[in-house]
C-alpha atoms as a PDB file:
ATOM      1  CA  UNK A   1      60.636 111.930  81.127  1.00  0.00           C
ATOM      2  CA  UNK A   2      63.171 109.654  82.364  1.00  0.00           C
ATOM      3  CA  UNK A   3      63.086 107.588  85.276  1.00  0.00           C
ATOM      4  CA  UNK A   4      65.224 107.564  88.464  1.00  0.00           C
ATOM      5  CA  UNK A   5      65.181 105.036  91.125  1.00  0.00           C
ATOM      6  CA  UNK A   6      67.222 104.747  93.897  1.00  0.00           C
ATOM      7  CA  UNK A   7      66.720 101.724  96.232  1.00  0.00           C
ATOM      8  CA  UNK A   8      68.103 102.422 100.020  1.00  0.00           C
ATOM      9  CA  UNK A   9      68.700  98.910 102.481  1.00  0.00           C
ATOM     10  CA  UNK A  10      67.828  99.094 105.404  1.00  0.00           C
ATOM     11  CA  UNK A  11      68.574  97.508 109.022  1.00  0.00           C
ATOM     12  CA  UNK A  12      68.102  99.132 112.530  1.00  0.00           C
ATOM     13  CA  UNK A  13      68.252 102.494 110.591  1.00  0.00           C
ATOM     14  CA  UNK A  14      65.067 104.168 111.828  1.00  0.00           C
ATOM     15  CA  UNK A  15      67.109 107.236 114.145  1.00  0.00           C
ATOM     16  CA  UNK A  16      68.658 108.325 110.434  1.00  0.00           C
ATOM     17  CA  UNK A  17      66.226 107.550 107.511  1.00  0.00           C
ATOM     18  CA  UNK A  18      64.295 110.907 108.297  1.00  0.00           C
ATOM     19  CA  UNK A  19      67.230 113.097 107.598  1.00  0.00           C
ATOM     20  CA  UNK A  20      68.435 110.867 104.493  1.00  0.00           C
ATOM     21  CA  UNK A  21      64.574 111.289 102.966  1.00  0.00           C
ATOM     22  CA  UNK A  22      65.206 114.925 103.620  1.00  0.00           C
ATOM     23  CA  UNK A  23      68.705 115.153 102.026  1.00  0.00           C
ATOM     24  CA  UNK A  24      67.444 112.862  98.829  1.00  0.00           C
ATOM     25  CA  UNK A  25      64.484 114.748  98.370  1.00  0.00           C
ATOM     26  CA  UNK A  26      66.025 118.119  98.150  1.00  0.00           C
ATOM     27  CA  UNK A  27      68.189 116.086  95.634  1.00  0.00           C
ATOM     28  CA  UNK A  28      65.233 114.861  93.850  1.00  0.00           C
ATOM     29  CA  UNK A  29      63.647 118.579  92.949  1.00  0.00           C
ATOM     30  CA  UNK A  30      67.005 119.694  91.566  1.00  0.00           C
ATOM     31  CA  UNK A  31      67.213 116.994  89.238  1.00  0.00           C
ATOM     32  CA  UNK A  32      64.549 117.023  86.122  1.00  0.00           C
ATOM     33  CA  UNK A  33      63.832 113.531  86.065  1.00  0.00           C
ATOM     34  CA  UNK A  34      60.978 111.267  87.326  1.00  0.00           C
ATOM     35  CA  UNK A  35      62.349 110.036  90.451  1.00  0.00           C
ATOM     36  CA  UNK A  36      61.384 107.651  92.996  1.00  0.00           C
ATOM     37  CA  UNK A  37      62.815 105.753  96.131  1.00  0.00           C
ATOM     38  CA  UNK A  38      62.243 102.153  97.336  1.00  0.00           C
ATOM     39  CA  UNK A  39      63.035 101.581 101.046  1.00  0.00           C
ATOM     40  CA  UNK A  40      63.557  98.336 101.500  1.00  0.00           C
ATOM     41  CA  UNK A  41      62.883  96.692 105.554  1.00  0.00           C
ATOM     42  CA  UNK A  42      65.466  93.227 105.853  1.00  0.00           C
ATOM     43  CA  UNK A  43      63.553  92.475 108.994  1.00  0.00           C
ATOM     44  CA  UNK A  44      64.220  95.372 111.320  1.00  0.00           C
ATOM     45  CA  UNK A  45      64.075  94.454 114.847  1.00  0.00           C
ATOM     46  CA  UNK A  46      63.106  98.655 115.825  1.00  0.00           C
ATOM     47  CA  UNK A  47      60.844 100.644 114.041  1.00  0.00           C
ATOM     48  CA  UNK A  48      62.447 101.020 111.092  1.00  0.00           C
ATOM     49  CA  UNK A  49      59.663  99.717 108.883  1.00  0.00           C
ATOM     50  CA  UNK A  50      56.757 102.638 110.680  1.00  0.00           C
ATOM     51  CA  UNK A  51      59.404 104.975 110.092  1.00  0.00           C
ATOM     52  CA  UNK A  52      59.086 104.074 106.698  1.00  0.00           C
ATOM     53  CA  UNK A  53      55.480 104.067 106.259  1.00  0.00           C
ATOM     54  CA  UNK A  54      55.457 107.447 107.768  1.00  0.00           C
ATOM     55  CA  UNK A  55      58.185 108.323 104.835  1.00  0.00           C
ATOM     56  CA  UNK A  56      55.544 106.908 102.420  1.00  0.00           C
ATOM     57  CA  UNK A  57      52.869 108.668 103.841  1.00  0.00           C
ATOM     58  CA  UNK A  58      54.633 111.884 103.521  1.00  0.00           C
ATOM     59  CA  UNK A  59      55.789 111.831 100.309  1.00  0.00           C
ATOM     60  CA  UNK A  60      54.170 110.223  96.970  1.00  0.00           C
ATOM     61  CA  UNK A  61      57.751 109.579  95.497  1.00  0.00           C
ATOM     62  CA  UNK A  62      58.619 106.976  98.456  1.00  0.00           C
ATOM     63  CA  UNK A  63      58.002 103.141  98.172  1.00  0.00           C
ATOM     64  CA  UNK A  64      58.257 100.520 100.625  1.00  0.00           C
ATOM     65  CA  UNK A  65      59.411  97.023 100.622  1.00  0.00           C
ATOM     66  CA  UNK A  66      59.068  94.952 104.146  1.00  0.00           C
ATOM     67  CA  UNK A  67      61.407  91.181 103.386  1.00  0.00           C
ATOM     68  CA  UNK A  68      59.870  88.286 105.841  1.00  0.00           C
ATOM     69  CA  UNK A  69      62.720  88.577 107.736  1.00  0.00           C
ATOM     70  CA  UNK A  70      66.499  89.265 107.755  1.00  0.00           C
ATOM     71  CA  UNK A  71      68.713  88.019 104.968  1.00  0.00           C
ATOM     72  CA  UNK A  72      71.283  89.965 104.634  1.00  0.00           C
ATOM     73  CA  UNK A  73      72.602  92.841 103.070  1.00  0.00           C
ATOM     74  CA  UNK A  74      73.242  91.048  99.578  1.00  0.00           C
ATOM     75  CA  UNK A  75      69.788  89.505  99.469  1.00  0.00           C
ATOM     76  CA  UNK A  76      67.722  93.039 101.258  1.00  0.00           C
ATOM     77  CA  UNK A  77      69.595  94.900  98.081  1.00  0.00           C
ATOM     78  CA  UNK A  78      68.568  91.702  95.415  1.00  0.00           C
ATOM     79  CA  UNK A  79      65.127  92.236  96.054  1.00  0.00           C
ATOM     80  CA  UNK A  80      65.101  96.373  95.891  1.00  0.00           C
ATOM     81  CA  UNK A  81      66.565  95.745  92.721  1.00  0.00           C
ATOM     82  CA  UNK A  82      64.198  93.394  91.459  1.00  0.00           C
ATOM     83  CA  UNK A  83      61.264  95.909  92.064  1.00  0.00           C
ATOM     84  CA  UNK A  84      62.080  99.010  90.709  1.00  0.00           C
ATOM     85  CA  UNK A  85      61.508  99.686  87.281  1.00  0.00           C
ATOM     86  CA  UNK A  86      63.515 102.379  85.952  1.00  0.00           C
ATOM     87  CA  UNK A  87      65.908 103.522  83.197  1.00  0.00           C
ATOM     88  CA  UNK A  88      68.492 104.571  85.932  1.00  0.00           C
ATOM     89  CA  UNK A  89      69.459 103.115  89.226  1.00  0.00           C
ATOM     90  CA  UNK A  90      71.120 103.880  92.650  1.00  0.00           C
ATOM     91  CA  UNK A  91      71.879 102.010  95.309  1.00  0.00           C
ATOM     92  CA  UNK A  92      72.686 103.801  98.243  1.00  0.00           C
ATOM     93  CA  UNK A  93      73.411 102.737 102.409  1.00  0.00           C
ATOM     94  CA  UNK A  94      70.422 104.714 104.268  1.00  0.00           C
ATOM     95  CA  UNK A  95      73.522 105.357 107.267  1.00  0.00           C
ATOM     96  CA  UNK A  96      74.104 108.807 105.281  1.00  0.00           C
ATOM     97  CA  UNK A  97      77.794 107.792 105.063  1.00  0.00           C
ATOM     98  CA  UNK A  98      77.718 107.887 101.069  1.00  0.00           C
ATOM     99  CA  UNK A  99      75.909 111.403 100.271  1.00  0.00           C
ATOM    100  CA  UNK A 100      73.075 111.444  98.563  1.00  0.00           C
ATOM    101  CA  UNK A 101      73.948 114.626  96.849  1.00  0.00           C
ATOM    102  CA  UNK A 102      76.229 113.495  94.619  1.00  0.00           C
ATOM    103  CA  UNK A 103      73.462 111.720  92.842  1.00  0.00           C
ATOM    104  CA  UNK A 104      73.210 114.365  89.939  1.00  0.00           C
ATOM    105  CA  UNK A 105      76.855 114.161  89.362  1.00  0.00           C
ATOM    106  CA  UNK A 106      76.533 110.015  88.732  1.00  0.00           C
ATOM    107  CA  UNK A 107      73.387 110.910  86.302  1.00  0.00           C
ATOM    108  CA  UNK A 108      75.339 113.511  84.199  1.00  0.00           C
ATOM    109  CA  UNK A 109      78.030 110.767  83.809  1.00  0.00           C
ATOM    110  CA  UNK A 110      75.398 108.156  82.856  1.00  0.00           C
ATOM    111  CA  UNK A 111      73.884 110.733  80.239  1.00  0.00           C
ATOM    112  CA  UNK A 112      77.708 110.714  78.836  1.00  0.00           C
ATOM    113  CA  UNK A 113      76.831 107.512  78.174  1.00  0.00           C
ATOM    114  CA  UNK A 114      78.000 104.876  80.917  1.00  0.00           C
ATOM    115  CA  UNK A 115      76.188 102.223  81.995  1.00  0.00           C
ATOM    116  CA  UNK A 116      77.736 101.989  85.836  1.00  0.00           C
ATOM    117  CA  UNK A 117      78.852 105.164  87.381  1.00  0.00           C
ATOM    118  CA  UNK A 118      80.082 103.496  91.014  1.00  0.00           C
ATOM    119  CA  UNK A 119      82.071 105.833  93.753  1.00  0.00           C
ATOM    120  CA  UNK A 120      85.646 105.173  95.077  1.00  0.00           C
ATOM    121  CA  UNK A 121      86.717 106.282  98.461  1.00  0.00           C
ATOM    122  CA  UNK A 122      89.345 108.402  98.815  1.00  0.00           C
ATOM    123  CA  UNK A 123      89.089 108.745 102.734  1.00  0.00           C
ATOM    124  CA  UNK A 124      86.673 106.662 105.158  1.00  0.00           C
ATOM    125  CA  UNK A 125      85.527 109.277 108.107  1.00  0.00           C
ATOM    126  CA  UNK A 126      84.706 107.712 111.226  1.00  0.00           C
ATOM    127  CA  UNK A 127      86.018 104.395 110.952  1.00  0.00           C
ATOM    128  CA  UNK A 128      88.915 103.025 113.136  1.00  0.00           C
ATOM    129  CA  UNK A 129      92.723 102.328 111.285  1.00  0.00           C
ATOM    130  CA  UNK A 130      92.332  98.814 111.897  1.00  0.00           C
ATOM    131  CA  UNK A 131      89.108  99.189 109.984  1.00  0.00           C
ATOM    132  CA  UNK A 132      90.665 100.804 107.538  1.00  0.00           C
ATOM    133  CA  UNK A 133      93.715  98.662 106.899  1.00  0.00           C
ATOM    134  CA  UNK A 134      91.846  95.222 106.201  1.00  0.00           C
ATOM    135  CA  UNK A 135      89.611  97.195 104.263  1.00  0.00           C
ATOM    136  CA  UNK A 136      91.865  98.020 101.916  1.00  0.00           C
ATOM    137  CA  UNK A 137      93.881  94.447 102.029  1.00  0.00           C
ATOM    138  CA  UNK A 138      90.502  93.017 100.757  1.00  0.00           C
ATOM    139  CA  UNK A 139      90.142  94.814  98.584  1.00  0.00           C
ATOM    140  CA  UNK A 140      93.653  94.684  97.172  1.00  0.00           C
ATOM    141  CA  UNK A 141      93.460  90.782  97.858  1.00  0.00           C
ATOM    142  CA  UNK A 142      90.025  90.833  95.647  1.00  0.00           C
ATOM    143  CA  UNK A 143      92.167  92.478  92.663  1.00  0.00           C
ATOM    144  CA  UNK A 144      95.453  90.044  92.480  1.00  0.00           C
ATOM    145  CA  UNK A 145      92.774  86.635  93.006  1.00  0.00           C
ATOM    146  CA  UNK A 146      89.628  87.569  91.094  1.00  0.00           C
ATOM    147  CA  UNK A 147      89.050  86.791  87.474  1.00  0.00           C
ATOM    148  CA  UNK A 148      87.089  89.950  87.483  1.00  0.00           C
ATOM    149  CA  UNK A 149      88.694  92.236  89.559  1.00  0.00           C
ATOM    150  CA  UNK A 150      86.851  94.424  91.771  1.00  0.00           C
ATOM    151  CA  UNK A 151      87.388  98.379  91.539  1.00  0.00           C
ATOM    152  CA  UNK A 152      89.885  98.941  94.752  1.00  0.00           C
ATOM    153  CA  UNK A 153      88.115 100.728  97.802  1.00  0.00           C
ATOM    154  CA  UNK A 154      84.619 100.727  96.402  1.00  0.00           C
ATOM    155  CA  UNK A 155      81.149  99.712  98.105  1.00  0.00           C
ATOM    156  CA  UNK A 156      77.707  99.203  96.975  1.00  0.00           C
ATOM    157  CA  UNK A 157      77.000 103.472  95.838  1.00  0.00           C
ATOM    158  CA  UNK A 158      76.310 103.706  91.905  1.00  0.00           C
ATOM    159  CA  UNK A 159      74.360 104.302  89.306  1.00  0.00           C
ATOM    160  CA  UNK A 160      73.883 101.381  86.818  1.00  0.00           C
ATOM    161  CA  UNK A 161      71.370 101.755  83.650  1.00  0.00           C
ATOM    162  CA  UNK A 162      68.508  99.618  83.055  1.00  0.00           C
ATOM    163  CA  UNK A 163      70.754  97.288  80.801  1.00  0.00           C
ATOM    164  CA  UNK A 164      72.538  96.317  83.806  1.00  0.00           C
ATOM    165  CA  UNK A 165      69.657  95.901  85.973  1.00  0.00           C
ATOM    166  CA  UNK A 166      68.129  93.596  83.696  1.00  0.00           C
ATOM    167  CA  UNK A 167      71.391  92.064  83.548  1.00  0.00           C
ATOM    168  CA  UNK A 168      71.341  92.038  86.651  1.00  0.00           C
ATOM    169  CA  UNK A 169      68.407  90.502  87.692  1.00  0.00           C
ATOM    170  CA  UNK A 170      69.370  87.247  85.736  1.00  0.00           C
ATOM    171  CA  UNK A 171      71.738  86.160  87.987  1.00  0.00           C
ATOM    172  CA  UNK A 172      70.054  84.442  90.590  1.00  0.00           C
ATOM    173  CA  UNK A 173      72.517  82.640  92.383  1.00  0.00           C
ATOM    174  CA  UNK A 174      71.927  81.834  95.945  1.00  0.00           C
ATOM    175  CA  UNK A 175      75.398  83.081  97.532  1.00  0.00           C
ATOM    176  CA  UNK A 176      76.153  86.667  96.154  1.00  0.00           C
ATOM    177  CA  UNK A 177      78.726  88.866  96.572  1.00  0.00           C
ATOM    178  CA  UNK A 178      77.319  91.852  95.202  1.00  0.00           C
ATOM    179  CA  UNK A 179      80.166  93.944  94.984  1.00  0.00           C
ATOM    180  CA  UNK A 180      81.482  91.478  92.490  1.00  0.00           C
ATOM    181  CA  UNK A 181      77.940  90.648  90.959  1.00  0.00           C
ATOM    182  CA  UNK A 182      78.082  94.541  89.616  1.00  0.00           C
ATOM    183  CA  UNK A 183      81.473  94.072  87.734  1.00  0.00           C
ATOM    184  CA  UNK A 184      80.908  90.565  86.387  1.00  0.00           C
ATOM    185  CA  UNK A 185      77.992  92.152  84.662  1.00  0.00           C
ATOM    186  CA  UNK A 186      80.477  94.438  82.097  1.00  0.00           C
ATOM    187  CA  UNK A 187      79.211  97.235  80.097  1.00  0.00           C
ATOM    188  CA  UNK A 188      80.963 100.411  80.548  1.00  0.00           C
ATOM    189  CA  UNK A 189      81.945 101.227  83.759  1.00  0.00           C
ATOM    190  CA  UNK A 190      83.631 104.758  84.890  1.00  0.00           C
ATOM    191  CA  UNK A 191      83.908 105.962  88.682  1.00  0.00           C
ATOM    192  CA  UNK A 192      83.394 108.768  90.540  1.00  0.00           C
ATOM    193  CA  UNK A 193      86.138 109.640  93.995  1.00  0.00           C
ATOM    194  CA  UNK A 194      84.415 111.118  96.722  1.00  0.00           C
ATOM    195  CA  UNK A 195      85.183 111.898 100.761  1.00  0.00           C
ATOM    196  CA  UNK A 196      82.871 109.037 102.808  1.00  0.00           C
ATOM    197  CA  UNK A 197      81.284 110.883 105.289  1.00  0.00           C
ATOM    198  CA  UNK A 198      80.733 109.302 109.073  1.00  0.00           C
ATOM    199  CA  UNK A 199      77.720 107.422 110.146  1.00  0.00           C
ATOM    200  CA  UNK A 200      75.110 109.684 110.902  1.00  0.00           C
ATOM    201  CA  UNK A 201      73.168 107.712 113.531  1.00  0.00           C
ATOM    202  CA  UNK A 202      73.292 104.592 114.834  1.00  0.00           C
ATOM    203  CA  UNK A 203      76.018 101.436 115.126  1.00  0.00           C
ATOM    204  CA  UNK A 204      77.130 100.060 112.230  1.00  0.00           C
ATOM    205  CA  UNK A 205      75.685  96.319 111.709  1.00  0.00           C
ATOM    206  CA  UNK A 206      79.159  94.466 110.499  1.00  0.00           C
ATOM    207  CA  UNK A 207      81.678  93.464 113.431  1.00  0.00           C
ATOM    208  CA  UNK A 208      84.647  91.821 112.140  1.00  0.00           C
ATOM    209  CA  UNK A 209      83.188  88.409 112.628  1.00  0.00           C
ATOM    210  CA  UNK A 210      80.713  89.461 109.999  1.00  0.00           C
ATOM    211  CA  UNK A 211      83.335  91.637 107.671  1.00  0.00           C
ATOM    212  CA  UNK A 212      85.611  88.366 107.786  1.00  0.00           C
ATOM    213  CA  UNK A 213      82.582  85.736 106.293  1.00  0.00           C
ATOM    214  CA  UNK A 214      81.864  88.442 104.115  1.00  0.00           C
ATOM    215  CA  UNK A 215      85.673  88.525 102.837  1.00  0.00           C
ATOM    216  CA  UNK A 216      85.284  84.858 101.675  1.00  0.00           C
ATOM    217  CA  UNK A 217      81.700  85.292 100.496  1.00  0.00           C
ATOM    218  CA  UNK A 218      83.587  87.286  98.193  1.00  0.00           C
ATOM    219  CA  UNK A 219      87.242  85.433  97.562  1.00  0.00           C
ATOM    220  CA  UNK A 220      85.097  81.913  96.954  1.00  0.00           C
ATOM    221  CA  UNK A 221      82.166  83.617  94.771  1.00  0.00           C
ATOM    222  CA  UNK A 222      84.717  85.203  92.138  1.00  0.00           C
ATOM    223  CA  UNK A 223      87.691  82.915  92.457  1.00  0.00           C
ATOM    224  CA  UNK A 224      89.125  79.804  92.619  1.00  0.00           C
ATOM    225  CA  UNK A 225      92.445  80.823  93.958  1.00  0.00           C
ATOM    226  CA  UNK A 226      92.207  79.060  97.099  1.00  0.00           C
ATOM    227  CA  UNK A 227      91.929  75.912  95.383  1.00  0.00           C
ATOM    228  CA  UNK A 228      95.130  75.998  93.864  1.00  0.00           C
ATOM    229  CA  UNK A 229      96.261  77.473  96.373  1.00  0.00           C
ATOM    230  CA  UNK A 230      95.663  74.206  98.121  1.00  0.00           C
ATOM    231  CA  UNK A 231      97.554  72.555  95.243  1.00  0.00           C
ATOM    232  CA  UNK A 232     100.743  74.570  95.290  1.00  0.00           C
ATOM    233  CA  UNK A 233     100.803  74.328  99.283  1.00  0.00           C
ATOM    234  CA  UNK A 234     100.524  70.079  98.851  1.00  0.00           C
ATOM    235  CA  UNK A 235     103.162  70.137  96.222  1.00  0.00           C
ATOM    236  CA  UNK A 236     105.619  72.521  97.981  1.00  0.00           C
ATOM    237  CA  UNK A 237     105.128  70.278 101.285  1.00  0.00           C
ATOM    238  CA  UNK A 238     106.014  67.479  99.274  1.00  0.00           C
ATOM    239  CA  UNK A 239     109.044  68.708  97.640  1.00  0.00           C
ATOM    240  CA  UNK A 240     110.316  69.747 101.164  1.00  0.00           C
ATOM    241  CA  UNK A 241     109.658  66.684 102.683  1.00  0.00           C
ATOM    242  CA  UNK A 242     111.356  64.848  99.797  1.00  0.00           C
ATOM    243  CA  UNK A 243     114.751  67.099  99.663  1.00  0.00           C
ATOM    244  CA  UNK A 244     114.851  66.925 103.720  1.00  0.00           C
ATOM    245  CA  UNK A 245     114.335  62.946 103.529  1.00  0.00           C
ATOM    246  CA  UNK A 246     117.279  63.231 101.108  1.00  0.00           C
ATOM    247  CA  UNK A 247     119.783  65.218 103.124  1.00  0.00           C
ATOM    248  CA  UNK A 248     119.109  62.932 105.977  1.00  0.00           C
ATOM    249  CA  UNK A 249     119.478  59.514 104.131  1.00  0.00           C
ATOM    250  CA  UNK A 250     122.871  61.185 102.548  1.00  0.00           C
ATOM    251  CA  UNK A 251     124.171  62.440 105.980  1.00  0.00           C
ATOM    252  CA  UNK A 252     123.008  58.309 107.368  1.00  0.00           C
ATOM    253  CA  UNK A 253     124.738  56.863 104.731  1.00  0.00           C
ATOM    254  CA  UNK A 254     127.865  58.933 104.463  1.00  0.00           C
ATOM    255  CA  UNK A 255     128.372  59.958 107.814  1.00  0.00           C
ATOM    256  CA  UNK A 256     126.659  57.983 110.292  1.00  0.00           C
ATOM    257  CA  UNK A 257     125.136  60.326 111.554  1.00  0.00           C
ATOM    258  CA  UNK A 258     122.255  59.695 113.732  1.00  0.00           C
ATOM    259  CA  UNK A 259     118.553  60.088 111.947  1.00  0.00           C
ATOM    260  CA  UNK A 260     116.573  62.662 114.233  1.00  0.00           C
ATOM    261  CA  UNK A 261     113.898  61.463 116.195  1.00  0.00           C
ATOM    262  CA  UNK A 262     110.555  62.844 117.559  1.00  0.00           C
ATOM    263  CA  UNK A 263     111.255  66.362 117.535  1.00  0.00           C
ATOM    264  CA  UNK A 264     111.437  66.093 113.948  1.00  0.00           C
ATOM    265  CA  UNK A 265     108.992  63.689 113.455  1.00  0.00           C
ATOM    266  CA  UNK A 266     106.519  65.611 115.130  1.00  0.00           C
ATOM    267  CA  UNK A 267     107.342  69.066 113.295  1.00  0.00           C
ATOM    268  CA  UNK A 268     106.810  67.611 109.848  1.00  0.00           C
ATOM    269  CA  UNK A 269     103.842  65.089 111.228  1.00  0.00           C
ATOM    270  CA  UNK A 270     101.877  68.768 112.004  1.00  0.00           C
ATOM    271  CA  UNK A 271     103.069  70.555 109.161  1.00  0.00           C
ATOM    272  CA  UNK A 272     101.452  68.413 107.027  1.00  0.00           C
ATOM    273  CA  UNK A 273      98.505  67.776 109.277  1.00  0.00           C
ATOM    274  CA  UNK A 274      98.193  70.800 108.919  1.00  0.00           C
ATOM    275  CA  UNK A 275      98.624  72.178 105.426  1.00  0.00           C
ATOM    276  CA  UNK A 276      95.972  69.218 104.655  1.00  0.00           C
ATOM    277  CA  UNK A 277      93.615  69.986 107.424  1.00  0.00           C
ATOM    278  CA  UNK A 278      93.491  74.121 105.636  1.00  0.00           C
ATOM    279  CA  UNK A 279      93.163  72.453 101.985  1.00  0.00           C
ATOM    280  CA  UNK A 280      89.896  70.735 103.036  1.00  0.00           C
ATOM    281  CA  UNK A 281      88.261  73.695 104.764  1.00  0.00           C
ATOM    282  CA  UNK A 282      88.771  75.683 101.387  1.00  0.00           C
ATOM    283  CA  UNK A 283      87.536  72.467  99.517  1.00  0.00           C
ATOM    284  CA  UNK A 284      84.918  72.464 102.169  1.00  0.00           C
ATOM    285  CA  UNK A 285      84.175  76.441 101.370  1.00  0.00           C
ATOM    286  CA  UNK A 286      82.988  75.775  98.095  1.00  0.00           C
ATOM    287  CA  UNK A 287      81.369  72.350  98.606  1.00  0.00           C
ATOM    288  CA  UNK A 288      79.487  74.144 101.198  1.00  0.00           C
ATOM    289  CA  UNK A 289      78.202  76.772  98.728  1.00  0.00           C
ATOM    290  CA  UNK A 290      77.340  74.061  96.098  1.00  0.00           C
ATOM    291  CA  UNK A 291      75.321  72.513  98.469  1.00  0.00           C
ATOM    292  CA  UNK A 292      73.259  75.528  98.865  1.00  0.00           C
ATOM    293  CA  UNK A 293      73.023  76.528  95.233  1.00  0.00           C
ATOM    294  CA  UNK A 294      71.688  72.719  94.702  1.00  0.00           C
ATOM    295  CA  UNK A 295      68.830  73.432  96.888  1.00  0.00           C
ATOM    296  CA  UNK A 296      67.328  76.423  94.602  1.00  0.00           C
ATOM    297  CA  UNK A 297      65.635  77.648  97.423  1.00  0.00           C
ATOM    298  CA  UNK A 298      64.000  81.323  96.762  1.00  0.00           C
ATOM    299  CA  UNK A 299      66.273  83.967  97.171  1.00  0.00           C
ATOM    300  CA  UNK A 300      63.942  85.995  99.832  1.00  0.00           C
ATOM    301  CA  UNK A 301      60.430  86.562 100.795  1.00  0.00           C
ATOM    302  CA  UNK A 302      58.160  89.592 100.655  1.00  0.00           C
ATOM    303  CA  UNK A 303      55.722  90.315 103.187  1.00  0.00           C
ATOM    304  CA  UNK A 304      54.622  93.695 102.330  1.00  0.00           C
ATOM    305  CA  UNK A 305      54.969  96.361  99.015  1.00  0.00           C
ATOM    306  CA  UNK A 306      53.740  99.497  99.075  1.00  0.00           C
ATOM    307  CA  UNK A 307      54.591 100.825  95.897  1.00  0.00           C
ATOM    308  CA  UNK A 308      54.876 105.306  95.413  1.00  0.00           C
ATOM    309  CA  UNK A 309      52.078 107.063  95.096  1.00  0.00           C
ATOM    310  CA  UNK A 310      49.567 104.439  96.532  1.00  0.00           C
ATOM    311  CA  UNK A 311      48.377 103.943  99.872  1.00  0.00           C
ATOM    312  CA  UNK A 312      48.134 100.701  99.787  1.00  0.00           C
ATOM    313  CA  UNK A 313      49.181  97.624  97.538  1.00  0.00           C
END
C-alpha cells in the first residue's frame, strides 16, 4: 500500500490541534492509503508539545517531533520533511485555515501523475484588506523579480511526491525561503484553487514586522534584482546629475545667470547620499546571508522523536 505523510508545523497552536487531528483523521479513513502525520513542536512556549503527546497517545498514526527550540517556520517545516518517509507528502498549517479535507483531491491529482499538487487562494477569510493587499503585491513582486517565479497567491499547502522530497532534502542551505525552495525544485507542478478558511483558534504568529523580513528572505534568496537595481539607480543618478550640471554651465556661460547655491547643493548632496546609502543595505542583504551560509552551522536541533505507532523512541 502506498504511503501518505503529512507533516503539520506547529507554534502556540495547542487550543486548535485537537480539532485539526479530528478533521485529518476522518480524512485519513476515507482515503485507502497508509497514512501517517508528523507534528512537529518549533519550541512552543504553551503546551503545545503535551497536546501533542496526548495526540500520539491517542492515535497510532500520529508522530511527534519536539526542535530544541524556535527556528522558524522555514526551518520547523525543513526538519518535518526530513523525517518522514513516504511516497506522498503534505504540508499543511495546524491553524485549520487550509482544510485538511481537500487532501484526497491533491492525491487523485498526484495519481494523474504530478509530482507537486500545491493550492492557490482564491479568497483569504479572516484576514484584514491591508493584509490582503501586500499579500498579493509580494507575491506579484516575487513573479516580475524571480528567476523562478513563484505561483501567485500560494502558501506552504501541497502535495509533493517522494522525488521532490528527496529533492528536496538536498538543498541545505541555511537561509530558505521555502515557498521558493518548492518551485526551484521543478518536476511537474499543477494547482489546485480553494476558499482559505479563517483561523480557527488562536493569533496568528506573523505581524508585519515579521511578514516584511520574510518578504526579503524571499526577494534576496531567489533573485538578484536588487542588485541591479542598485546599478540602474547609480547610473540614472549620474546621468541626471551630469545633464543638470550641463544646463547650468550653459545657462553660466550664455546668460550669466547666477549658479544656484545651497538649496541645490543640498537636494542633490542627499539624493545621492541617499540612493548610495539604499545600494549598500541591499549589498549588505546578501553579504549578510553569505556570511551565514559560510558558517555551515546545522540547520536545527532535535530534542525529542516519537515516531507512529511507538511509545517511545
Amino acid at each position: 500500500m502506498k504511503q501518505l505523510a503529512v507533516v503539520v508545523p506547529a507554534y502556540n497552536e495547542s487550543e486548535g490541534l485537537r480539532e485539526f487531528q479530528r478533521r485529518l483523521g476522518l480524512v485519513f479513513d476515507s482515503l485507502d492509503l497508509d497514512c501517517s502525520v508528523l507534528y512537529v513542536d518549533d519550541g512552543s512556549r504553551d503546551d503545545t508539545w503535551d497536546v501533542m503527546e496526548s495526540l500520539r497517545t491517542a492515535d497510532p498514526r500520529v508522530a511527534t517531533l519536539k526542535l530544541s527550540r524556535n527556528f522558524g517556520k522555514e526551518l520547523a517545516l525543513t526538519a518535518g520533511i526530513d523525517h518522514v518517509d513516504a511516497d506522498a507528502v503534505v504540508v499543511i498549517d495546524a491553524d485549520l485555515q487550509d482544510q485538511p479535507e481537500l487532501i484526497p483531491e491533491f492525491v487523485a491529482r498526484w495519481r494523474e501523475g504530478y509530482d507537486v499538487v500545491y493550492g492557490t487562494r482564491s479568497n483569504r477569510a479572516g484576514e484584514t484588506a491591508l493584509k490582503k493587499l501586500t499579500s498579493a503585491a509580494f507575491y506579484r513582486v516575487m513573479e516580475k523579480m524571480s528567476d523562478v517565479p513563484v505561483p501567485r497567491d500560494t502558501g506552504d499547502f501541497r502535495l509533493m511526491s517522494r522525488r521532490v522530497v528527496d529533492a528536496l532534502k538536498l538543498l541545505r542551505e541555511r537561509q530558505r525561503f521555502m515557498k521558493g525552495l518548492f518551485t526551484w525544485v521543478g518536476f511537474r507542478q499543477t494547482a489546485i484553487v480553494y476558499d482559505r478558511d479563517p483561523r480557527f483558534a488562536g493569533d496568528s504568529k506573523w505581524n508585519y514586522w515579521k511578514l516584511w523580513n520574510f518578504a526579503l528572505e524571499g526577494i534576496t534568496s531567489f533573485s538578484s534584482f536588487p542588485l541591479r537595481l542598485a546599478t540602474y539607480v547609480g547610473f540614472l543618478a549620474a546621468l541626471v546629475a551630469f545633464v543638470f550640471g550641463l544646463i547650468v554651465f550653459v545657462k553660466a556661460l550664455a546668460f550669466g545667470d547666477p549658479v544656484r547655491g545651497y538649496p541645490s547643493l543640498m537636494v542633490v548632496v542627499l539624493f545621492l547620499g541617499g540612493a548610495q546609502l539604499m545600494a549598500l543595505g541591499m549589498i549588505g542583504e546578501y553579504l549578510g546571508r553569505t556570511y551565514v551560509e559560510s558558517k555551515q552551522r546545522p540547520l536545527y536541533f532535535v530534542d525529542r522523536h516519537h515516531t507512529a505507532g511507538r511509545k517511545d523512541d
